[in-house]
Protein backbone atom coordinates (compact mmCIF):
# COMPACT_ATOMS: atom_id res chain seq x y z
CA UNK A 1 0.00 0.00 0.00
CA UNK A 2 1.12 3.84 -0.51
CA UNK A 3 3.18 4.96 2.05
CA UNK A 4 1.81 7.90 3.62
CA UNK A 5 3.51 11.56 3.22
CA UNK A 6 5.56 11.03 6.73
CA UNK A 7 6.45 7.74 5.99
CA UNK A 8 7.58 8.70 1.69
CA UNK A 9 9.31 11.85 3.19
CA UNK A 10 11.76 9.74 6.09
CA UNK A 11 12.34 7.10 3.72
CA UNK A 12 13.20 9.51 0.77
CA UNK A 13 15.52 11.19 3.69
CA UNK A 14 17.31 7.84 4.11
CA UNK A 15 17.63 7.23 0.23
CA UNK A 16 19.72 11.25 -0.08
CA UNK A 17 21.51 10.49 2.57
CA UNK A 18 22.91 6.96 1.46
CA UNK A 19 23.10 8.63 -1.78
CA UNK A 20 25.31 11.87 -0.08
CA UNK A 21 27.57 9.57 1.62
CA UNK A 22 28.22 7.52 -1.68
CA UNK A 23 28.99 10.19 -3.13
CA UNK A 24 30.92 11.75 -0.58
CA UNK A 25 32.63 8.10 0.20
CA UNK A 26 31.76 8.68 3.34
CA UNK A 27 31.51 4.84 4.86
CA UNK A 28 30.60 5.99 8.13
CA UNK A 29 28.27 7.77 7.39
CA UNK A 30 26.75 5.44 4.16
CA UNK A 31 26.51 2.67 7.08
CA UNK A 32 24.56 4.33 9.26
CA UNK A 33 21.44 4.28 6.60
CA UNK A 34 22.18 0.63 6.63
CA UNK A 35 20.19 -2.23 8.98
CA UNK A 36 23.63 -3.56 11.02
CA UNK A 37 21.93 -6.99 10.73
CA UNK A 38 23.92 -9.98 9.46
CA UNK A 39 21.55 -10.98 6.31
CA UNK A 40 21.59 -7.06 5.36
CA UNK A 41 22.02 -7.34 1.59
CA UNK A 42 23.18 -5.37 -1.44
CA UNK A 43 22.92 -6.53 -5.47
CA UNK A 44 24.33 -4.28 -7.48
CA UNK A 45 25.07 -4.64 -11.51
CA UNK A 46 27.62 -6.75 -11.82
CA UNK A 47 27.44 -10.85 -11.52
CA UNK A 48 30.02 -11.03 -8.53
CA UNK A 49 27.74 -8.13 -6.51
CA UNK A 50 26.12 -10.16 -4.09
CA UNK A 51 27.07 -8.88 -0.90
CA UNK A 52 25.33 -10.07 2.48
CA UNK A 53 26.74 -8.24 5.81
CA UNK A 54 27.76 -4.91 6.78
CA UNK A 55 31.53 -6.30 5.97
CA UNK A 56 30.85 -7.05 2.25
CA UNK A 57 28.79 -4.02 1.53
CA UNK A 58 31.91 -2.22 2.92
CA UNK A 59 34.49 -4.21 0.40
CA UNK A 60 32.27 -3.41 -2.37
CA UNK A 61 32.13 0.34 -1.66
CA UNK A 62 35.72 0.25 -1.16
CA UNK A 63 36.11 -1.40 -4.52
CA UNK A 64 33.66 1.21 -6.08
CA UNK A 65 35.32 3.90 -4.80
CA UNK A 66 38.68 2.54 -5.53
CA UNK A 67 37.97 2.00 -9.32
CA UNK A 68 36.67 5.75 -10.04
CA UNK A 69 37.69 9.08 -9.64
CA UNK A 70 33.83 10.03 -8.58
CA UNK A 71 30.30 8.58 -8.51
CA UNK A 72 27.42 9.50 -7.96
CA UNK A 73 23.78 8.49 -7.41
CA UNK A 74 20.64 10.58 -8.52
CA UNK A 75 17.59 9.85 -7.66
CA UNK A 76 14.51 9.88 -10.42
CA UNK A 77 11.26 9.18 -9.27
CA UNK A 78 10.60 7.17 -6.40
CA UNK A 79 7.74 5.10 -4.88
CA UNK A 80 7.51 4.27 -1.49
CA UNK A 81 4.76 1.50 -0.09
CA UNK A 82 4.66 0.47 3.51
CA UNK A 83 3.09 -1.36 6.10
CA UNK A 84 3.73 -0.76 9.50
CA UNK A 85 7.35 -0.61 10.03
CA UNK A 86 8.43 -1.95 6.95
CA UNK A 87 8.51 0.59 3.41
CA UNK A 88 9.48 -1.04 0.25
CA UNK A 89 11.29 1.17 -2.52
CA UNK A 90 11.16 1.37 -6.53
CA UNK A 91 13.11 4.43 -7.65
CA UNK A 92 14.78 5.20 -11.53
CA UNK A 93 18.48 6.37 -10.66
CA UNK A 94 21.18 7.68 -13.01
CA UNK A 95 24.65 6.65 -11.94
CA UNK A 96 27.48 9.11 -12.93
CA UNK A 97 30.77 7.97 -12.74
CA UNK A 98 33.97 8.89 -13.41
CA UNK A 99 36.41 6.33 -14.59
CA UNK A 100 39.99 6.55 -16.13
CA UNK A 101 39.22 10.27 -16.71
CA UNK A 102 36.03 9.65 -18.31
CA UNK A 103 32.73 10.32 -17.38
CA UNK A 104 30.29 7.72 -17.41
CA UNK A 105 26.13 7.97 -16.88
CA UNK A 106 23.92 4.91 -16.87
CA UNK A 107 20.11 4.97 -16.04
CA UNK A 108 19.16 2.18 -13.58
CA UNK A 109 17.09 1.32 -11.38
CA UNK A 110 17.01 0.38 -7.73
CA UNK A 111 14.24 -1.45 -5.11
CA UNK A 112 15.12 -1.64 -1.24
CA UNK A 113 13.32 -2.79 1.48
CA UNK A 114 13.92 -0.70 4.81
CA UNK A 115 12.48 -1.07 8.34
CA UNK A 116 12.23 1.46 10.74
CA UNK A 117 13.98 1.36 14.36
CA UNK A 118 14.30 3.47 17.11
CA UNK A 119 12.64 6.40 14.74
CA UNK A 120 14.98 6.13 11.53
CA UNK A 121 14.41 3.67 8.17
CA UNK A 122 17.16 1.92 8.03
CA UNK A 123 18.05 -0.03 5.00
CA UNK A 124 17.80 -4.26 4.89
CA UNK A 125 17.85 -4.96 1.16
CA UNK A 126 19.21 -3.11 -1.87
CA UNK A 127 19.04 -4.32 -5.53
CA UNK A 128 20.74 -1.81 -8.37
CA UNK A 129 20.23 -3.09 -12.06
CA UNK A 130 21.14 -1.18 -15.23
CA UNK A 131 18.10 -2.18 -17.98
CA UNK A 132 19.58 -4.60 -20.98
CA UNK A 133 21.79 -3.63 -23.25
CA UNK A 134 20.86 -4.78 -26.68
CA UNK A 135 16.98 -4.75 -25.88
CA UNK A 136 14.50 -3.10 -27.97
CA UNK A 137 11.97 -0.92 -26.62
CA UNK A 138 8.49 -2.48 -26.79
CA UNK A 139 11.10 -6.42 -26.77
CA UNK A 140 10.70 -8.70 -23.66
CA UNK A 141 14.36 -9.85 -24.40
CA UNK A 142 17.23 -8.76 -25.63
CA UNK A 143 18.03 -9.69 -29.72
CA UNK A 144 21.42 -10.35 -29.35
């Protein structure tokens, strides 16, 4: 069900501020809009980005970090549903990136799950995908 405008406006608050530390490479700070829960887990683009645990997530935003000058994460639209203390997230995102001293920007897309706790929505699950290169508009699968 649609979050209400309390619940969409704390959840969108934890979404800029992931998104500020990321940017920032801030870890601290990025892990603090994260659930410190063992199963807390992250999917991101590519097939070895399956991380489970607040110690993964941080090698994989090491590794991000590490392999670009900058990056960046900007929010399109977002939907927020929720129940309780639970909110579930759809959002478009553009990525920016710079890499080997050029810039890179890739639409994508991201859906989280969060829970709330002690008055903040922390994040459990994260899932970042980048639609299909080499599909066609209006094509339920790619031609190549």
């Amino acid at each position: 069900m649609k979050a209400d405008n309390q619940t969409t406006s704390e959840v969108k608050d934890t979404l800029n501020r992931f998104a500020d530390a990321f940017a920032k490479r801030d870890m601290d700070s990025l892990k603090a809009t994260l659930a410190p829960d063992p199963d807390v887990t992250f999917f991101g683009t590519g097939s070895d980005e399956e991380r489970v645990g607040l110690s993964d997530i941080g090698e994989q935003l090491h590794r991000d970090w590490s392999q670009s000058e900058s990056a960046s994460i900007d929010w399109g639209g977002v939907s927020v549903s929720s129940a309780g203390p639970v909110a579930w997230v759809a959002a478009d995102v553009t990525l920016r990136a710079k890499t080997n001293g050029k810039e890179i920007t890739l639409p994508g897309r991201v859906t989280a799950v969060m829970d709330k706790r002690d008055g903040h929505w922390l994040i459990d699950q994260w899932h970042l995908s980048v639609p299909m290169s080499g599909q066609e508009k209006g094509r339920s699968f790619p031609s190549q």
